[in-house]
Protein backbone atom coordinates (compact mmCIF):
# COMPACT_ATOMS: atom_id res chain seq x y z
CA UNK A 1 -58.42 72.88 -145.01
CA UNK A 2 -56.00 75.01 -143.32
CA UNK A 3 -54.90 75.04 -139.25
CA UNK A 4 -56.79 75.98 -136.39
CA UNK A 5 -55.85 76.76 -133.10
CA UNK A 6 -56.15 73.76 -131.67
CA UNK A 7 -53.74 71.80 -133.77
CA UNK A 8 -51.06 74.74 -133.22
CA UNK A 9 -51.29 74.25 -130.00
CA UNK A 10 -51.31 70.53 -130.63
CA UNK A 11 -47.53 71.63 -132.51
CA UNK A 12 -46.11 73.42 -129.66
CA UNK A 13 -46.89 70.91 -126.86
CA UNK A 14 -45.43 68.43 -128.78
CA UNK A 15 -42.74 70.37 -130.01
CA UNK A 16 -41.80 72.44 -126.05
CA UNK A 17 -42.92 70.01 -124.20
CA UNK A 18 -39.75 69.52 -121.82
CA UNK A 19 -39.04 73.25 -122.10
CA UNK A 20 -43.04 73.92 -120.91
CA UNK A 21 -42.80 71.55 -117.62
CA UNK A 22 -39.09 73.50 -117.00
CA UNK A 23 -40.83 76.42 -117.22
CA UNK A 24 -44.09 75.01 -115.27
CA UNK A 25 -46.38 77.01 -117.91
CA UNK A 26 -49.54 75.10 -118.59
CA UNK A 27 -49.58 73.54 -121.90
CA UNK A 28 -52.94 74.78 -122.95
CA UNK A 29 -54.47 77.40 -125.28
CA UNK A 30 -55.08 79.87 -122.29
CA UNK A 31 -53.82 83.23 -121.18
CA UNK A 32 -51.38 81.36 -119.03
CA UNK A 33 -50.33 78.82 -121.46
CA UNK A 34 -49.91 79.09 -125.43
CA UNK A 35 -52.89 81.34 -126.02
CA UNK A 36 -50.85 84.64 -126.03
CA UNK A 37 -47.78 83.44 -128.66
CA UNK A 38 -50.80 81.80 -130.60
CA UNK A 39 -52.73 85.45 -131.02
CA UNK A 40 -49.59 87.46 -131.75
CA UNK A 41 -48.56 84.97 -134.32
CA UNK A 42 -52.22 85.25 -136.09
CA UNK A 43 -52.22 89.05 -135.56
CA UNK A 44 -48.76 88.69 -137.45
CA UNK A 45 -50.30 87.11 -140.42
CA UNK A 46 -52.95 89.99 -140.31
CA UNK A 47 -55.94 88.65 -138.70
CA UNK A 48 -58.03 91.30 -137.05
CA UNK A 49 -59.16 90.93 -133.15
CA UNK A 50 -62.30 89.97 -133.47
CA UNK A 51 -61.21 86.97 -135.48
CA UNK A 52 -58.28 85.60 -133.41
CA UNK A 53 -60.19 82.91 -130.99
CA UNK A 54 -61.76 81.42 -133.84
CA UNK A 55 -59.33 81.73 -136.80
CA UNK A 56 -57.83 78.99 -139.50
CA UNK A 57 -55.04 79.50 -141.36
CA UNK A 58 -54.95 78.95 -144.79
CA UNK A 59 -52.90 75.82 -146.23
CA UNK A 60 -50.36 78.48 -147.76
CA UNK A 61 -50.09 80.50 -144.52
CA UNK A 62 -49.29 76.96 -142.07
CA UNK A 63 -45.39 77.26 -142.27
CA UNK A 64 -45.43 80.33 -141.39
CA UNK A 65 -47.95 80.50 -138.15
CA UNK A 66 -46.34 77.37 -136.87
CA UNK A 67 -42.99 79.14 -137.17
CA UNK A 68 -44.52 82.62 -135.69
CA UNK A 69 -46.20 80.56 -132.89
CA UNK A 70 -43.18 78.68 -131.78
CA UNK A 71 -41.18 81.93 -131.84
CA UNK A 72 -43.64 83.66 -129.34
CA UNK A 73 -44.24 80.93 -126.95
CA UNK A 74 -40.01 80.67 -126.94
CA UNK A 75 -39.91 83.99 -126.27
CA UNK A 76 -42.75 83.59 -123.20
CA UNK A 77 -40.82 80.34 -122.05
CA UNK A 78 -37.34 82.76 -122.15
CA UNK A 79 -38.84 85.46 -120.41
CA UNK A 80 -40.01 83.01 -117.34
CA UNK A 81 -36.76 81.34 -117.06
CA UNK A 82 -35.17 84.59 -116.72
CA UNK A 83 -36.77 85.03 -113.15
CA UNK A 84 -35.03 82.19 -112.03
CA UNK A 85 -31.78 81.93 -110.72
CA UNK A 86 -29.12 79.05 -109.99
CA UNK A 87 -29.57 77.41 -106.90
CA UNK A 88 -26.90 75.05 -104.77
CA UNK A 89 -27.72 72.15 -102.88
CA UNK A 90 -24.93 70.32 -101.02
CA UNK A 91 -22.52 71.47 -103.64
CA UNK A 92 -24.53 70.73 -106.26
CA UNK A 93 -24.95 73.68 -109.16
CA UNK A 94 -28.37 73.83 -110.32
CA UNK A 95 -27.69 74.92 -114.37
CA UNK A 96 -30.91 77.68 -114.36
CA UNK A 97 -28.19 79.61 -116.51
CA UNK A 98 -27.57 77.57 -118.83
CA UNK A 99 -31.17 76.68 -119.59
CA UNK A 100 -31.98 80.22 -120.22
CA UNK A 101 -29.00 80.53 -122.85
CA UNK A 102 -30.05 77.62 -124.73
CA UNK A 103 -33.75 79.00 -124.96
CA UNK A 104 -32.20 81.88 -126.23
CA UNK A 105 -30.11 79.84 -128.69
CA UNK A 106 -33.96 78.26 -129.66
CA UNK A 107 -35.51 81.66 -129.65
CA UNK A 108 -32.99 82.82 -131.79
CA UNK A 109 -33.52 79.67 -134.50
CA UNK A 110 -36.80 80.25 -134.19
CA UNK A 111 -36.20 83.84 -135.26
CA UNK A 112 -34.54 83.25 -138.43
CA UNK A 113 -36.88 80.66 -139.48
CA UNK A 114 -39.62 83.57 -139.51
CA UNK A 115 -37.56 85.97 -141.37
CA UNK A 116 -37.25 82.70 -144.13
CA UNK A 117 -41.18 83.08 -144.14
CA UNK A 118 -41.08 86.76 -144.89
CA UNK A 119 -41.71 87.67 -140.97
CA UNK A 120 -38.60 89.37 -139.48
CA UNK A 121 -39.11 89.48 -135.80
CA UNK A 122 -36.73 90.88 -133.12
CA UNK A 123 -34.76 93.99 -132.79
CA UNK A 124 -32.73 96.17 -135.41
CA UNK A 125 -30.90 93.38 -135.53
CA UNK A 126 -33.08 90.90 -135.84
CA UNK A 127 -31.98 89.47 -132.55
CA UNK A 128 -34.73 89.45 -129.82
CA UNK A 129 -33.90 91.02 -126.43
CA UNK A 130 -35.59 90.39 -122.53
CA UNK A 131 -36.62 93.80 -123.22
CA UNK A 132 -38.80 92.88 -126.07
CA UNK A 133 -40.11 89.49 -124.75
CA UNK A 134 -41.22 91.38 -121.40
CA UNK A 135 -42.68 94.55 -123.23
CA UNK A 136 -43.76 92.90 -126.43
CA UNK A 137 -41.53 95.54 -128.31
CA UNK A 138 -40.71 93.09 -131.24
């Protein structure tokens, strides 16, 4: 039977859906939205190019693309909050800090949950850095 895209994406929307709207990132399977953490988690599990847009994932392959796919869209969501800053209104603290360092916390779950599938993503480490989620280099 296996997963398609469209139910992964069905996963993360259900599963980032507060993070998504705080990060104002359409929650769709498009170049804007999911698409891109979608296609670097199938190219991941070794799907070719061409087959990306239309791909399903084998039954035995599920735990690990959801896991993959919610790793890179944390890591998109992480690298948008970064651009903002925190704001004050009538001495009011807007927490944009604090946001970003608990999508880190989640990115870095999200991490070791690959490595448990046998896909170790980040740096040396295994800790991702805003260098890698701007230029991909994870």
């Amino acid at each position: 039977m296996g997963y398609t895209r469209v139910q992964v994406k069905t996963y993360l929307v259900n599963e980032l859906a507060a993070l998504v709207a705080e990060a104002k990132q359409p929650a769709t399977d498009s170049p804007a939205g999911f698409g891109p953490a979608i296609d670097k988690a199938l190219r991941t599990l070794g799907y070719a190019e061409t087959t990306l847009a239309t791909a399903t994932v084998s039954d035995a392959q599920v735990p690990a693309y959801l896991a993959l796919s919610k790793y890179h869209a944390l890591l998109r969501i992480w690298a948008t909050l970064a651009t903002r800053a925190d704001v004050q209104a009538r001495n009011v603290m807007g927490p944009r800090a604090q946001v970003f360092q608990h999508v880190r916390d989640l990115v870095n779950i999200a991490a070791a949950e690959c490595a448990t599938f046998g896909y170790p993503v980040g740096n040396v480490e295994g800790q991702p850095t805003m260098q890698s989620a701007f230029f991909g280099v994870y």
